[in-house]
Protein backbone atom coordinates (compact mmCIF):
# COMPACT_ATOMS: atom_id res chain seq x y z
CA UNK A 1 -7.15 -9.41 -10.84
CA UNK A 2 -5.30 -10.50 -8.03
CA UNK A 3 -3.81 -8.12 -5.67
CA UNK A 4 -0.43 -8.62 -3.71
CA UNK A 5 0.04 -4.86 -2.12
CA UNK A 6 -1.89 -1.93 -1.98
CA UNK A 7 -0.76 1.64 -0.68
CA UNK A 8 -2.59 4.95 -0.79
CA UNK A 9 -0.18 7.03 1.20
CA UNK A 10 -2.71 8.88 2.40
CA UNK A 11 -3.22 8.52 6.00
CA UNK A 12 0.90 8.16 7.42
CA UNK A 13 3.18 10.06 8.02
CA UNK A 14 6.80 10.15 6.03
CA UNK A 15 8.49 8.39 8.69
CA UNK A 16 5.66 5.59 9.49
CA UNK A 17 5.12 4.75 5.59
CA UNK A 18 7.87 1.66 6.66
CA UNK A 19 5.14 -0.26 8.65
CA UNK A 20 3.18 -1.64 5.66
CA UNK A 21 6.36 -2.65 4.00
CA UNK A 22 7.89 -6.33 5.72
CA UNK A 23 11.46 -5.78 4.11
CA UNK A 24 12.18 -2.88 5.82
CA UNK A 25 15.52 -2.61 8.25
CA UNK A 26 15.21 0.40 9.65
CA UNK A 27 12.90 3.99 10.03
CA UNK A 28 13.15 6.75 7.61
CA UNK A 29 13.14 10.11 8.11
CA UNK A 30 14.60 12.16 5.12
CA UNK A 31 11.15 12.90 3.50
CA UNK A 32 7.92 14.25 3.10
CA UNK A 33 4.58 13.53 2.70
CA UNK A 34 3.29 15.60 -0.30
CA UNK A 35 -0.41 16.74 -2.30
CA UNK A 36 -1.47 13.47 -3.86
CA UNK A 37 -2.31 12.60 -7.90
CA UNK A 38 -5.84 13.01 -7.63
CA UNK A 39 -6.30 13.71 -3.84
CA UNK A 40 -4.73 12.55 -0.32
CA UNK A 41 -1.37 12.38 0.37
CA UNK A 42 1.95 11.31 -1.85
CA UNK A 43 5.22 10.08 -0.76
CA UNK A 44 8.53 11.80 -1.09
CA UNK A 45 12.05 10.64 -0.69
CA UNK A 46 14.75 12.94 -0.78
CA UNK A 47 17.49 12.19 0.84
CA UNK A 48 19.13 8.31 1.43
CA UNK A 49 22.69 8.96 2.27
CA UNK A 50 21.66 8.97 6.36
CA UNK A 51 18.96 6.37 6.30
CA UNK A 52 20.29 2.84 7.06
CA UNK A 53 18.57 0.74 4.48
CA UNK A 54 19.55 3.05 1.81
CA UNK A 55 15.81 4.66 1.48
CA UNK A 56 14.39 1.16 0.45
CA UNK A 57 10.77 0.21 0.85
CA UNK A 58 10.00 -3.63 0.11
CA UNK A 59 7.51 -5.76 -0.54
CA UNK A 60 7.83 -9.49 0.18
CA UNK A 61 5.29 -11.74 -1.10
CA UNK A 62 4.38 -14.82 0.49
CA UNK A 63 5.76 -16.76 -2.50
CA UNK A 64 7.57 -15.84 -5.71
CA UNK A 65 5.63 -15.23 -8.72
CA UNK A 66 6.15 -15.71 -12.52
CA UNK A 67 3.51 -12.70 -13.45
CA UNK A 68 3.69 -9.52 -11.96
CA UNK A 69 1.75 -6.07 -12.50
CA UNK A 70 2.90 -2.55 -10.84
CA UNK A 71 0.89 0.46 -10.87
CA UNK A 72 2.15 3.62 -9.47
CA UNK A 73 2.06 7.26 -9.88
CA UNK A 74 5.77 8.93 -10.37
CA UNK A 75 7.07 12.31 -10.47
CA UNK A 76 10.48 14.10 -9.83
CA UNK A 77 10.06 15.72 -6.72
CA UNK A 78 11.55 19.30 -7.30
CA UNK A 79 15.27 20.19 -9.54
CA UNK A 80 14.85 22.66 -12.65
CA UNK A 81 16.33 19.56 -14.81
CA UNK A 82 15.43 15.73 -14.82
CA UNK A 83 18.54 13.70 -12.28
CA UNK A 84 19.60 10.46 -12.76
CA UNK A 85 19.12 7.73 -10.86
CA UNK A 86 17.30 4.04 -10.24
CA UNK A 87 13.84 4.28 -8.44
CA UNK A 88 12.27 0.75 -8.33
CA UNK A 89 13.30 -2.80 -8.41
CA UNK A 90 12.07 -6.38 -8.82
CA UNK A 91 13.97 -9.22 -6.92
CA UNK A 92 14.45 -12.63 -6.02
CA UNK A 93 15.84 -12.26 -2.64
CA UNK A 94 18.91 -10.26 -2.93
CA UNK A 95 19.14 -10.70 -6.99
CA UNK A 96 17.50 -7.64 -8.93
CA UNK A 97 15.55 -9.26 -11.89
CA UNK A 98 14.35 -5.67 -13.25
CA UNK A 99 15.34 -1.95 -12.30
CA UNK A 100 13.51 0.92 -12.93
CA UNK A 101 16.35 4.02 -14.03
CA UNK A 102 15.24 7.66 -14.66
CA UNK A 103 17.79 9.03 -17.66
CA UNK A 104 19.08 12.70 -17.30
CA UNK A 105 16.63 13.58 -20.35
CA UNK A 106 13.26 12.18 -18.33
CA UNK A 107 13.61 9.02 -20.06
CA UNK A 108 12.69 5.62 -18.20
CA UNK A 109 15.26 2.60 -18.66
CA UNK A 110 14.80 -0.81 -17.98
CA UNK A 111 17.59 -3.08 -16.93
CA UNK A 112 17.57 -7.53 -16.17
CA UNK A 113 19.90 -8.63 -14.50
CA UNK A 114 21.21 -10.67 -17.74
CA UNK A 115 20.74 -8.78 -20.81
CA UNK A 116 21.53 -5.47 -19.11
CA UNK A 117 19.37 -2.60 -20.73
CA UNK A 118 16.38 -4.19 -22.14
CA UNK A 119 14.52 -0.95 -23.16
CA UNK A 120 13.83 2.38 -23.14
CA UNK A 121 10.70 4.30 -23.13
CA UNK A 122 10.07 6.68 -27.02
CA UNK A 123 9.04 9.54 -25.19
CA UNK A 124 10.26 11.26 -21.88
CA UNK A 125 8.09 11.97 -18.85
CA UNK A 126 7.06 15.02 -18.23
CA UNK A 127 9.10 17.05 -15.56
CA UNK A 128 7.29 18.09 -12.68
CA UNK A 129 3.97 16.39 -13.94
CA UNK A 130 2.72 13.00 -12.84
CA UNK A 131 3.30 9.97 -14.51
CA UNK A 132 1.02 7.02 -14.18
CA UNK A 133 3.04 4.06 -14.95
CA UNK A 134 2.03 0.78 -15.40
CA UNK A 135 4.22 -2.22 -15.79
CA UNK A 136 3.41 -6.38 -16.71
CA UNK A 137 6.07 -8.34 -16.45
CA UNK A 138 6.26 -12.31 -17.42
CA UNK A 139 9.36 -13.90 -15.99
CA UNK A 140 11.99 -16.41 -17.23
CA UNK A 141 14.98 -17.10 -20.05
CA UNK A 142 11.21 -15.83 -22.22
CA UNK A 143 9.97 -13.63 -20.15
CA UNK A 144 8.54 -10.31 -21.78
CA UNK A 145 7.98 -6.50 -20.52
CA UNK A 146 5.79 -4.27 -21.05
CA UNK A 147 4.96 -0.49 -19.82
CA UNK A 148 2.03 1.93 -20.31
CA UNK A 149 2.91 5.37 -19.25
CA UNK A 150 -0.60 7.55 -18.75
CA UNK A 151 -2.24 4.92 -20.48
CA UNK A 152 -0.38 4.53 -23.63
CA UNK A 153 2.17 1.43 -24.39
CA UNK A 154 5.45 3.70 -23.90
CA UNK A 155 7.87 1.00 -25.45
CA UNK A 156 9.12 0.75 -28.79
CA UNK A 157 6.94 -2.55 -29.36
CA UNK A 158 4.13 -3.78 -27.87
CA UNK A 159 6.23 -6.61 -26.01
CA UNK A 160 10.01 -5.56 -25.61
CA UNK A 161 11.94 -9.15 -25.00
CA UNK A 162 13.36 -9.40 -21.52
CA UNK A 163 16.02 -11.90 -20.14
CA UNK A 164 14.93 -11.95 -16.52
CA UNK A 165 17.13 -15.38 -15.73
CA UNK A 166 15.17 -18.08 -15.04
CA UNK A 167 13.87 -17.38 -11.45
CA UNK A 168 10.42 -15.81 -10.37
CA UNK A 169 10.53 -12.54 -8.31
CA UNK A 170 9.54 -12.66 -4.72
CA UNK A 171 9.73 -8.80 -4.32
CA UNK A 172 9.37 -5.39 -5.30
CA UNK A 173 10.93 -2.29 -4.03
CA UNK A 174 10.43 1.35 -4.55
CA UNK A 175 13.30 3.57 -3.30
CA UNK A 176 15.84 6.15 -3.88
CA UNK A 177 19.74 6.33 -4.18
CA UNK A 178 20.77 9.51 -4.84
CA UNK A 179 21.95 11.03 -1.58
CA UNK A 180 20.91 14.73 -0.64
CA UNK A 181 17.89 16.57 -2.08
CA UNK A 182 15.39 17.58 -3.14
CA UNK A 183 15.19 16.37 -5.97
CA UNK A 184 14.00 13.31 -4.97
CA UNK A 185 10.85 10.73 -5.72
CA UNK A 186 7.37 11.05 -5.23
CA UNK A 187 5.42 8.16 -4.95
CA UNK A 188 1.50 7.64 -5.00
CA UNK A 189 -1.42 5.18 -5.98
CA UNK A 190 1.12 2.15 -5.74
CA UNK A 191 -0.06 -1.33 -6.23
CA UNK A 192 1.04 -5.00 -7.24
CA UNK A 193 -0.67 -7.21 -8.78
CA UNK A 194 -1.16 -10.28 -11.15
CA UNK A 195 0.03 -8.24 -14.05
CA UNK A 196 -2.33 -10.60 -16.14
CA UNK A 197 -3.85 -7.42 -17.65
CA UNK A 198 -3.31 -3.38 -17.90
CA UNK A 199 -5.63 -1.97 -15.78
CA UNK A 200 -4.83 1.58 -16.72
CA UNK A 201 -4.78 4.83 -14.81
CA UNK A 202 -6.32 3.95 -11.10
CA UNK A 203 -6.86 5.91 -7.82
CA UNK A 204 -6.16 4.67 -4.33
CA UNK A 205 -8.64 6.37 -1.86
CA UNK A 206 -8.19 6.05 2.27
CA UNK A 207 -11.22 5.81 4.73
CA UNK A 208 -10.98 6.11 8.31
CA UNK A 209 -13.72 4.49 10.43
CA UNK A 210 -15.87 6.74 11.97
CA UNK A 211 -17.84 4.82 14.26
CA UNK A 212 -18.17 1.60 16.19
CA UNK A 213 -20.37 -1.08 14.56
CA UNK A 214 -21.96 -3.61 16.79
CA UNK A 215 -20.13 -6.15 18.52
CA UNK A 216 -17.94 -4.27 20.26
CA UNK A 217 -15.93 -6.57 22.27
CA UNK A 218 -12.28 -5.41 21.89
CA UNK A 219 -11.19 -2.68 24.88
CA UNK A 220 -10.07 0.65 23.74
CA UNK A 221 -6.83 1.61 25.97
CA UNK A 222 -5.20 5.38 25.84
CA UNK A 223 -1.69 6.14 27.45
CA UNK A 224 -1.34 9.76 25.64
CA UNK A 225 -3.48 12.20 25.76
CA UNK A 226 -5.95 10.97 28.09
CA UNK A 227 -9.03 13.38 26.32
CA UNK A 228 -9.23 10.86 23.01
CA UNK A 229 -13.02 9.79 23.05
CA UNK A 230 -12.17 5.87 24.76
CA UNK A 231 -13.88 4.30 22.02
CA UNK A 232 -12.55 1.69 19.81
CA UNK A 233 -12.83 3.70 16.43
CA UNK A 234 -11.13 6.55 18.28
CA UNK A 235 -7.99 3.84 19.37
CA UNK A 236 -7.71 3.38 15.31
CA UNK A 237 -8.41 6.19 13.16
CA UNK A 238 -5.25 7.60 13.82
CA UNK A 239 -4.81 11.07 11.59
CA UNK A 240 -1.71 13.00 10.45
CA UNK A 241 -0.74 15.52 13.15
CA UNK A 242 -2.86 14.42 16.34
CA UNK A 243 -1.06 14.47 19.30
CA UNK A 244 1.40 12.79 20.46
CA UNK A 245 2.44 11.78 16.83
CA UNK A 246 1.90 11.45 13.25
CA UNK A 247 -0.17 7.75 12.37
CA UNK A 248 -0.09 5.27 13.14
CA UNK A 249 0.52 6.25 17.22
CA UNK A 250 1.60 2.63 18.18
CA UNK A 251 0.99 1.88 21.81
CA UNK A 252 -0.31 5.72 22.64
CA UNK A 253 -3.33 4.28 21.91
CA UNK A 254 -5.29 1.21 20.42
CA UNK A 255 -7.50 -1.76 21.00
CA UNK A 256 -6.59 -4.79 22.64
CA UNK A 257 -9.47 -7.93 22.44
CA UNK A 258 -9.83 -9.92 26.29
CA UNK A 259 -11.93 -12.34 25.23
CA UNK A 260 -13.05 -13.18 21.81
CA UNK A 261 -15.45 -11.29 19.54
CA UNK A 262 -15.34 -9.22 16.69
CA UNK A 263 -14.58 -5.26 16.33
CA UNK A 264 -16.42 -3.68 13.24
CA UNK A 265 -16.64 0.28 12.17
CA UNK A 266 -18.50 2.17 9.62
CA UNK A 267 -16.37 3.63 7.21
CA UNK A 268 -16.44 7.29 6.27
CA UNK A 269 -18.48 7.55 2.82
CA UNK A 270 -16.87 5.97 -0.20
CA UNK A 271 -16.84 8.42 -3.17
CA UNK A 272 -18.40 7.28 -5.83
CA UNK A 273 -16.03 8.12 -9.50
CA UNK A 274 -15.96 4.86 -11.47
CA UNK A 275 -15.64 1.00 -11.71
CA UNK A 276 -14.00 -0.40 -8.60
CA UNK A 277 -11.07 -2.70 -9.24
CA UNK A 278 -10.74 -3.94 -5.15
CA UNK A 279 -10.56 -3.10 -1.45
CA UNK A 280 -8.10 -3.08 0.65
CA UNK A 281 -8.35 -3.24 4.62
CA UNK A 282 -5.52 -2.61 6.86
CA UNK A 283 -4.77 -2.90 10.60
CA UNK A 284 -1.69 -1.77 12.27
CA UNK A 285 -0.64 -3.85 14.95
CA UNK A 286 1.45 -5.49 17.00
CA UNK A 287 1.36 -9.26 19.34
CA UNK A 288 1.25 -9.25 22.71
CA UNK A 289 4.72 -9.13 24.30
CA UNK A 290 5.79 -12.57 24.44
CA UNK A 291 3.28 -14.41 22.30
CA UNK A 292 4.70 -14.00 18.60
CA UNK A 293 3.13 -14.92 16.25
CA UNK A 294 -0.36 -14.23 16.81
CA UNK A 295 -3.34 -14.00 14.89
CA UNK A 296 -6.93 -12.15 14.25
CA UNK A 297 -9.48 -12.62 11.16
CA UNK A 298 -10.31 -9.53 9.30
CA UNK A 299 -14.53 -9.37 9.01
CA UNK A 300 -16.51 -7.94 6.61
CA UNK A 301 -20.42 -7.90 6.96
CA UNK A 302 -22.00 -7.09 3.86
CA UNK A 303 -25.46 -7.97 2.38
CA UNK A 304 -24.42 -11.96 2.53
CA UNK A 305 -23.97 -11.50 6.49
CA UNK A 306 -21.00 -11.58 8.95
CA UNK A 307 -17.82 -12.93 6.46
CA UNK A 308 -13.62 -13.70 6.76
CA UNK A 309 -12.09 -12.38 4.52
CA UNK A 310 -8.52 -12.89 5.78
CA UNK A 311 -6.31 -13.67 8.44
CA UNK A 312 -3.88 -11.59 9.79
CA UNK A 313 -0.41 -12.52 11.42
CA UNK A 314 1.38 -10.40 13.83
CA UNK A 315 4.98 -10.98 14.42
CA UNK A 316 7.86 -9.30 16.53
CA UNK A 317 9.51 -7.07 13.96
CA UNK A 318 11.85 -5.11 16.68
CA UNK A 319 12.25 -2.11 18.19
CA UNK A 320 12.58 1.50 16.22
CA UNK A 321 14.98 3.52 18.48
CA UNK A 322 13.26 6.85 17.59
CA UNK A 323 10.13 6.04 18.34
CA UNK A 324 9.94 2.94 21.29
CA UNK A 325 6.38 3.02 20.98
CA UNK A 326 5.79 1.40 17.87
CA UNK A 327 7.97 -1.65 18.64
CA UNK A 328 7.11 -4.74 16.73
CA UNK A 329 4.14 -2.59 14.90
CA UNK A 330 3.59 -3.49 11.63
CA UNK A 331 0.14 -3.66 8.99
CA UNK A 332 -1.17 -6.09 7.67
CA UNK A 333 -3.75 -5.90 5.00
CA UNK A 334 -7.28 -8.48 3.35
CA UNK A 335 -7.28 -7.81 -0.11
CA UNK A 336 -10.03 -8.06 -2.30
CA UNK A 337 -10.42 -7.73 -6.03
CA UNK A 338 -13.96 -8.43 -6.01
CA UNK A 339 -17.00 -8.22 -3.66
CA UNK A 340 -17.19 -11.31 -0.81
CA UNK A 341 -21.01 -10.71 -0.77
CA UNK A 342 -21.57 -10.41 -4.82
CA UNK A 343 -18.43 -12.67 -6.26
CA UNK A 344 -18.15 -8.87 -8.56
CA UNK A 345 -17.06 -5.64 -8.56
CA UNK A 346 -17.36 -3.88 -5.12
CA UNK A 347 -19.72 -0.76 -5.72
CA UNK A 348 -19.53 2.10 -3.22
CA UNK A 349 -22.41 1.59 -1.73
CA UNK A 350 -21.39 -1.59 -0.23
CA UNK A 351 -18.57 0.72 1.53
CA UNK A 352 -20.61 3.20 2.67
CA UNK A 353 -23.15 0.86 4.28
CA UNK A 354 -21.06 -2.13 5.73
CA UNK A 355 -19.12 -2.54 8.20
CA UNK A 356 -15.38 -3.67 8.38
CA UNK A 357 -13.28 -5.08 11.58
CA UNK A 358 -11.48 -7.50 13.30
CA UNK A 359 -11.77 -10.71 15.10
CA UNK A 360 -9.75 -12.33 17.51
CA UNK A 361 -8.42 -15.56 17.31
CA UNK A 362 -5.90 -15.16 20.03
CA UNK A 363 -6.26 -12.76 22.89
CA UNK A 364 -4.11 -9.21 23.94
CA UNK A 365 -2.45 -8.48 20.38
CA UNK A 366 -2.98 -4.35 20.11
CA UNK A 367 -4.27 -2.86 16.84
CA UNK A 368 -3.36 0.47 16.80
CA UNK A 369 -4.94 1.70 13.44
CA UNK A 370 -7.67 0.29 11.11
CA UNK A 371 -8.44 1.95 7.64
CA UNK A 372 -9.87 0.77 4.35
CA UNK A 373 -8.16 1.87 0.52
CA UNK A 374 -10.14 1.40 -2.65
CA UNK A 375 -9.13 1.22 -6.19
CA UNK A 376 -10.68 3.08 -8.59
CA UNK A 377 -10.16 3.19 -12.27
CA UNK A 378 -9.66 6.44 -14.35
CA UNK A 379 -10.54 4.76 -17.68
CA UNK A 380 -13.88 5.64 -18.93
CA UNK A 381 -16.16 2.43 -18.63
CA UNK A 382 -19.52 1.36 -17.39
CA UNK A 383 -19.97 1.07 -13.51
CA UNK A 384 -22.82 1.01 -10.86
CA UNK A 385 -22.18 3.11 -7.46
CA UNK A 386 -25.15 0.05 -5.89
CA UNK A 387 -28.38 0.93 -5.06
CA UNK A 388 -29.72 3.45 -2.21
CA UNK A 389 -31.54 1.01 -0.32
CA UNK A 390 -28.55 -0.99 1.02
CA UNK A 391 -29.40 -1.98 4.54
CA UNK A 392 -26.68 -4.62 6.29
């Protein structure tokens, strides 16, 4: 599996959720975050008529593809009946190859931008429950469709036919465009991917580092409050509700390299549930003021040794007028399906006893918060948690 976007939800707040998303246009702050599907922290939307970009969160890729998979968990959030309205979108730039429409009697539609309505789910979603909804799409004048709604195909056919044009997609969005609520959307375990298989009901946990790892190298600066312990892993494990903000805290505090090195944390224990589809790390930052882009490795150092395992680029993204301290923030995240020490499927272990970081390549960028998401499927299936005598 190959993995384009991964997003827990689980440790931002409503109105920072915009930084892992490089299509944004402006902040938004007619929301809440919400109890997860499973544990953590779920994303709600309720109101778009005051937020500039219409309550849109997008995805570019780097490059359009012609296969594309989309896992997330979906619920109305609040309302006595099911509303209507569109929730999430494919694209080619500003064309909409695929939207996602909630009918007044809970059931999903699916609408190209050609063929108009290209199917509709047999059964409704449950309201107020969860939905797990998984969708592979195959583009072009042939392209197909297909959705699995808490693990079972929910279409009519296996393959429904679907006139997507004949361009690739080069985006996805999730959003909401119904003005005031609640109701509104709620949003969890969302990923993209190759869409080259279904890989049924998954969980997106969050881990915060909780301490330094050797080669410590990168400075740990605090503006606000001055009593945050001034080390590195207490620049970037920004939490929900620590003073002066929700996270990420932008430049209140964070980590700044002066010369170059790596930064690397132990992660808070990975939990241990079933077979584990990929990793995720993430780092919030921004470039130094008048050096954009710039760039830093992400490190890994598992039982093969010290490893890249992806480059970051920071790039000025602008100011947000509510909150000055986060200009030109924005995360950036290494995915991996499989294991850079094994070439298989990650196993807990290898979480709880590695170490994951940074590296600079150039000097003064600030990284504000560093965290780790893992996949985890729900389907019932063989899988190892790795040994106890891990020692990196």
């Amino acid at each position: 599996m190959i993995l384009y976007h991964v997003d827990g939800f689980d440790l931002v707040d409503y109105q920072r959720v915009f930084l892992k998303y490089n299509g944004y246009t402006s902040q938004f702050d007619q929301g809440q975050m919400t109890a997860g599907n499973g544990g953590g922290n779920a994303f709600v939307s309720f109101n778009s008529a005051f937020s500039v970009n219409g309550g849109q969160w997008t995805k570019i890729l780097g490059s359009s593809v012609s296969q594309l998979g989309v896992h997330l968990d979906y619920r109305q959030f609040g309302g006595s009946t099911f509303s209507t309205w569109d929730f999430f979108k494919v694209s080619v730039g500003s064309t909409d190859l695929l939207t996602v429409h909630q009918r007044g009697d809970g059931h999903l539609q699916f609408f190209g931008p050609l063929s108009g309505l290209i199917a509709t789910t047999v059964n409704p979603i449950v309201l107020g429950a969860w939905s797990n909804i998984v969708m592979l799409l195959s583009f072009g004048v042939t392209g197909s469709l297909q959705v699995f709604i808490n693990g079972v195909n929910a279409l009519a056919v296996a393959i429904e036919p679907a006139n997507f044009g004949s361009s690739n997609p080069d985006r996805a969005t999730f959003f909401f465009n119904a003005g005031f609520g609640p109701p509104g959307i709620t949003i969890d375990n969302y990923f993209l991917f190759d869409g080259a298989s279904n890989p049924g009901p998954c969980h997106v946990d969050s881990l915060l580092p909780i301490a330094d790892s050797p080669s410590t190298v990168w400075i740990p600066a605090v503006t606000s409050p001055a009593v945050i312990t001034p080390s590195c892993t207490g620049m970037v494990n920004d939490v929900l509700g620590r003073f002066p903000g929700e996270g990420p805290d932008g430049d209140f505090s964070y980590m700044s390299p002066s010369v170059a090195g790596n930064q690397s944390f132990q992660m808070a224990a990975s939990r241990c549930y079933g077979l584990v589809l990929g990793v995720a790390l993430n780092a919030c930052g921004r470039p130094n003021t008048g050096f954009s882009p710039q760039q830093f490795n992400f490190v890994v150092q598992l039982s093969a040794g010290l490893q890249v395992v992806g480059t970051g680029t920071l790039v000025n993204v602008g100011a947000i007028a509510s909150d000055p301290h986060l200009t030109d923030y924005q995360t950036v995240q290494a995915l991996m399906p499989t294991s850079p020490a094994t070439g298989g499927n990650w196993v807990d272990a290898e979480i709880t006893n590695g170490s994951f970081g940074v590296g600079s390549i150039e000097l003064q960028q600030r990284i504000t918060a560093f965290n780790l998401e893992k996949i985890t499927s729900l389907t019932p299936q063989p899988f190892s948690c790795g040994g106890a005598s891990y020692s990196y």
